[in-house]
Protein backbone atom coordinates (compact mmCIF):
# COMPACT_ATOMS: atom_id res chain seq x y z
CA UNK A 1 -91.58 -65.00 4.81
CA UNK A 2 -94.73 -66.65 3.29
CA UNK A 3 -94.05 -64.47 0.05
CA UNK A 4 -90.97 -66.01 -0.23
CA UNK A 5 -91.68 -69.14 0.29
CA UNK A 6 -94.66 -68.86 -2.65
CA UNK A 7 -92.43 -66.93 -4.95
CA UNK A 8 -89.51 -69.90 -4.70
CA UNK A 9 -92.35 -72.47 -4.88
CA UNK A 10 -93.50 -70.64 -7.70
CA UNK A 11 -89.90 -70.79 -9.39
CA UNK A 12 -89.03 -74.22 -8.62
CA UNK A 13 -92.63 -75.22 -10.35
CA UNK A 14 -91.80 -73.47 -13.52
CA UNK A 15 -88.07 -75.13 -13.62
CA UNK A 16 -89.24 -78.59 -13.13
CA UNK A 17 -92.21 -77.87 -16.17
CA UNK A 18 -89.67 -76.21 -18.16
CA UNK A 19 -87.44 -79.91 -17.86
CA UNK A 20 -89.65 -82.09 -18.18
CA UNK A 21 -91.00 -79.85 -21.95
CA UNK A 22 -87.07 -79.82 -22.92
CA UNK A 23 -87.36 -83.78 -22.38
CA UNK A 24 -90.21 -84.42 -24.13
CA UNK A 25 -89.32 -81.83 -26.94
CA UNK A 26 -88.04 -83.80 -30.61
CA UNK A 27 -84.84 -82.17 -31.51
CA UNK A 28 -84.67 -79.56 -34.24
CA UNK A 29 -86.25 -76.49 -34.61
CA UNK A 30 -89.42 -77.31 -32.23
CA UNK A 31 -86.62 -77.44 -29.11
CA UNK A 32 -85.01 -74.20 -29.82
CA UNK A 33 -88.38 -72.55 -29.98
CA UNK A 34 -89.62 -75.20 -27.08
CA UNK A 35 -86.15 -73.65 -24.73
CA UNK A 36 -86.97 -69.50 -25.87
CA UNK A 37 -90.77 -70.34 -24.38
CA UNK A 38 -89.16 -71.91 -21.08
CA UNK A 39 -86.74 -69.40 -20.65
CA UNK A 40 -89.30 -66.87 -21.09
CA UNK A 41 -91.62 -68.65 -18.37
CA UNK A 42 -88.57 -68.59 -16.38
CA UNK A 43 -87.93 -65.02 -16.37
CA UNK A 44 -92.03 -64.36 -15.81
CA UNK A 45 -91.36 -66.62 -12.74
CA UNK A 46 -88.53 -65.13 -11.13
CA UNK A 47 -89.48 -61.22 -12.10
CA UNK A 48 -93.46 -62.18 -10.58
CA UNK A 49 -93.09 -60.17 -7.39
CA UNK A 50 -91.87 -57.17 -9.00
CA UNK A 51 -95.87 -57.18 -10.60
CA UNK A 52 -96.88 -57.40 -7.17
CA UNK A 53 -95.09 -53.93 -5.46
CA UNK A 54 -96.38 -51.17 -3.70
CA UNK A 55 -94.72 -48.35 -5.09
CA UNK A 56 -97.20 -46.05 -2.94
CA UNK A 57 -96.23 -47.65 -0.32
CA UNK A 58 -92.70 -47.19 -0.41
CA UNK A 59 -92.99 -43.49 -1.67
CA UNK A 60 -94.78 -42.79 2.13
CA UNK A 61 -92.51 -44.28 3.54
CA UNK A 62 -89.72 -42.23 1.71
CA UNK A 63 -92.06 -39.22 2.72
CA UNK A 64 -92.49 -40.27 6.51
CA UNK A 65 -88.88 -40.70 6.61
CA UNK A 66 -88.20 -37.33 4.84
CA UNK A 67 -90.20 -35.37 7.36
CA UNK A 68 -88.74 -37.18 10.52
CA UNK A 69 -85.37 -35.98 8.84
CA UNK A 70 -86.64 -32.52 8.99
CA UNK A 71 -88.31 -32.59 12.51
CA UNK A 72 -84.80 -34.00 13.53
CA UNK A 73 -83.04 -31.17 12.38
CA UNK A 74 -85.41 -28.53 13.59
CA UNK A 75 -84.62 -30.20 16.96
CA UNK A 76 -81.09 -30.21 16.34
CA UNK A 77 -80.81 -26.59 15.28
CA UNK A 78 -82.99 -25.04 19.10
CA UNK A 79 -80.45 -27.64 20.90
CA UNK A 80 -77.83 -25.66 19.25
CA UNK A 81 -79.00 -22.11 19.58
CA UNK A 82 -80.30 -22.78 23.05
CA UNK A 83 -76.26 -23.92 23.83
CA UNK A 84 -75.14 -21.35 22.24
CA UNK A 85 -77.58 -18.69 23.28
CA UNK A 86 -76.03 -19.63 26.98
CA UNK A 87 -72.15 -19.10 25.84
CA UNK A 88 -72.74 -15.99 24.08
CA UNK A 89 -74.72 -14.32 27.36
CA UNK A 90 -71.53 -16.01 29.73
CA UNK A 91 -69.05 -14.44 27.11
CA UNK A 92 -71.07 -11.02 27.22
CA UNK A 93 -71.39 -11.24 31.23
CA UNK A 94 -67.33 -11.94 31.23
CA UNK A 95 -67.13 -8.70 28.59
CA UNK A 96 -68.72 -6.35 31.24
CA UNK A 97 -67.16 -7.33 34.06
CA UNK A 98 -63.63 -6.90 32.38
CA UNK A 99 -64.74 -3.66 30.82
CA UNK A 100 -66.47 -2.39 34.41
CA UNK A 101 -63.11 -3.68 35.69
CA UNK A 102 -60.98 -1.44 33.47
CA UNK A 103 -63.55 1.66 35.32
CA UNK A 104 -62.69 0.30 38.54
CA UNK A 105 -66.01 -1.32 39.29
CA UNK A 106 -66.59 -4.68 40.45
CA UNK A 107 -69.63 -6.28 39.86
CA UNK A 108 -71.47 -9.58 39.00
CA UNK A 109 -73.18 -9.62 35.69
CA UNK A 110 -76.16 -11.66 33.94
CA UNK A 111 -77.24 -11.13 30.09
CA UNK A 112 -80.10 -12.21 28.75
CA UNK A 113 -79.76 -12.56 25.16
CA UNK A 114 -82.54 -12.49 22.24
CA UNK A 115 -82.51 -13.47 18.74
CA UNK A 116 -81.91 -10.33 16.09
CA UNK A 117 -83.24 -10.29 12.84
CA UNK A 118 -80.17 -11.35 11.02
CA UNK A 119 -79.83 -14.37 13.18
CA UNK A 120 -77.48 -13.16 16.11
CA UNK A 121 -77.73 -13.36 19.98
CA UNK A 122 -77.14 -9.83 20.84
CA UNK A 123 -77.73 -8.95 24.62
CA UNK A 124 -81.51 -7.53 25.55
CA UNK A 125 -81.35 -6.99 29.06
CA UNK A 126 -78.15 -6.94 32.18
CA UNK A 127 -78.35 -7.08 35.31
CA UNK A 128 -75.82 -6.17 37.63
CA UNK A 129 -75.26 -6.90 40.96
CA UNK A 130 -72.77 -4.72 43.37
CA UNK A 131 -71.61 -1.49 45.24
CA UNK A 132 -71.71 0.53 42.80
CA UNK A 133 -71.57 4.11 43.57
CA UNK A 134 -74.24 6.84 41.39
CA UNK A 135 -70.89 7.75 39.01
CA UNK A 136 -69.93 4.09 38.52
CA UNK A 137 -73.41 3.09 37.82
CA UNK A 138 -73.53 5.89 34.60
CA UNK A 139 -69.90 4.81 34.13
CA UNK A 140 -70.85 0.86 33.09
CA UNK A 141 -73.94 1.89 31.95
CA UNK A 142 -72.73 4.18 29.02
CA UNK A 143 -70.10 1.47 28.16
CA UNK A 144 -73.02 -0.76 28.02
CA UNK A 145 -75.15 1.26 25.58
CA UNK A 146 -72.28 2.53 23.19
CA UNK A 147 -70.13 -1.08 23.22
CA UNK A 148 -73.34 -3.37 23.32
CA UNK A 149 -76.43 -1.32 22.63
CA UNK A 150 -78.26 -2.02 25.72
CA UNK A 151 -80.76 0.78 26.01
CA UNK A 152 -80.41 2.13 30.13
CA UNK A 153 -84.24 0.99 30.49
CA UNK A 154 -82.97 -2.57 30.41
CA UNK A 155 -80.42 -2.83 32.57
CA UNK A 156 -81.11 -3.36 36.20
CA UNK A 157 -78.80 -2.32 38.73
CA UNK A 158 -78.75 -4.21 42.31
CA UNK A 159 -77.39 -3.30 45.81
CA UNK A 160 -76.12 -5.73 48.18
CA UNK A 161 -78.59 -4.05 50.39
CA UNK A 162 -81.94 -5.31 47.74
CA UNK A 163 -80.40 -9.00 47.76
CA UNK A 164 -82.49 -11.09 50.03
């Protein structure tokens, strides 16, 4: 506020020293010449804080704001994979139940997803819970490996009976 305040000071000066030449001034040539120099001293006024800028200043500031912009969207993109991570192992779970369903089986079902190197949530490890005879057991477990690709080594079969 106090640069404000100096710069209008500053402008108000220059107007009244500017009026008081044009009054003084003879007419003619002299006062033409006399108003260019006042207008000029005018301008000089008005434009002075533009002399005084920070441009470095500002430029951090466009930086600082530029990498909050990015640390924002970083955050923004886990909040969405982590969400979606969780809907694509529910809609996975939901797939092998309706698939061990089709065999006959029931069965609870958790997936836990990871990351693949083009960018997809494919399912990593099951776990399913149930009576499941021997022959139901390979049953869902080969439609596991061909439909999904879940090796047998990482899927995890529980009884009712190894449920505390």
């Amino acid at each position: 506020m106090g640069a404000v305040r100096s710069w209008l000071l500053t402008v108000i000066g220059a107007s009244l020293i500017c009026a008081l030449a044009d009054a003084l001034m003879p007419q003619g040539p002299v006062r033409r010449v006399g108003r260019l120099v006042c207008g000029l001293v005018l301008l000089g006024a008005i434009l002075s804080p533009l002399t005084q800028l920070d441009l470095s200043r500002g430029q951090r500031w466009l930086e600082d704001y530029l990498a909050s912009l990015d640390n924002r969207e970083a955050e923004l993109t886990e909040t969405v994979n982590s969400q979606m991570k969780v809907i694509i192992e529910q809609e996975y779970a939901a797939y092998i139940v309706d698939k061990a369903a089709q065999l006959g089986v029931a069965c609870s079902v958790q997936v836990e997803c990871a990351l693949s190197e083009e960018g997809l949530y494919l399912p990593a490890r099951v776990r399913v819970s149930g009576a499941l005879t021997e022959r139901e057991r390979t049953q869902v477990a080969q439609m596991m490996e061909e439909d999904l690709g879940v090796p047998q080594s990482e899927q995890l079969y529980i009884t009712e009976e190894d449920v505390p």
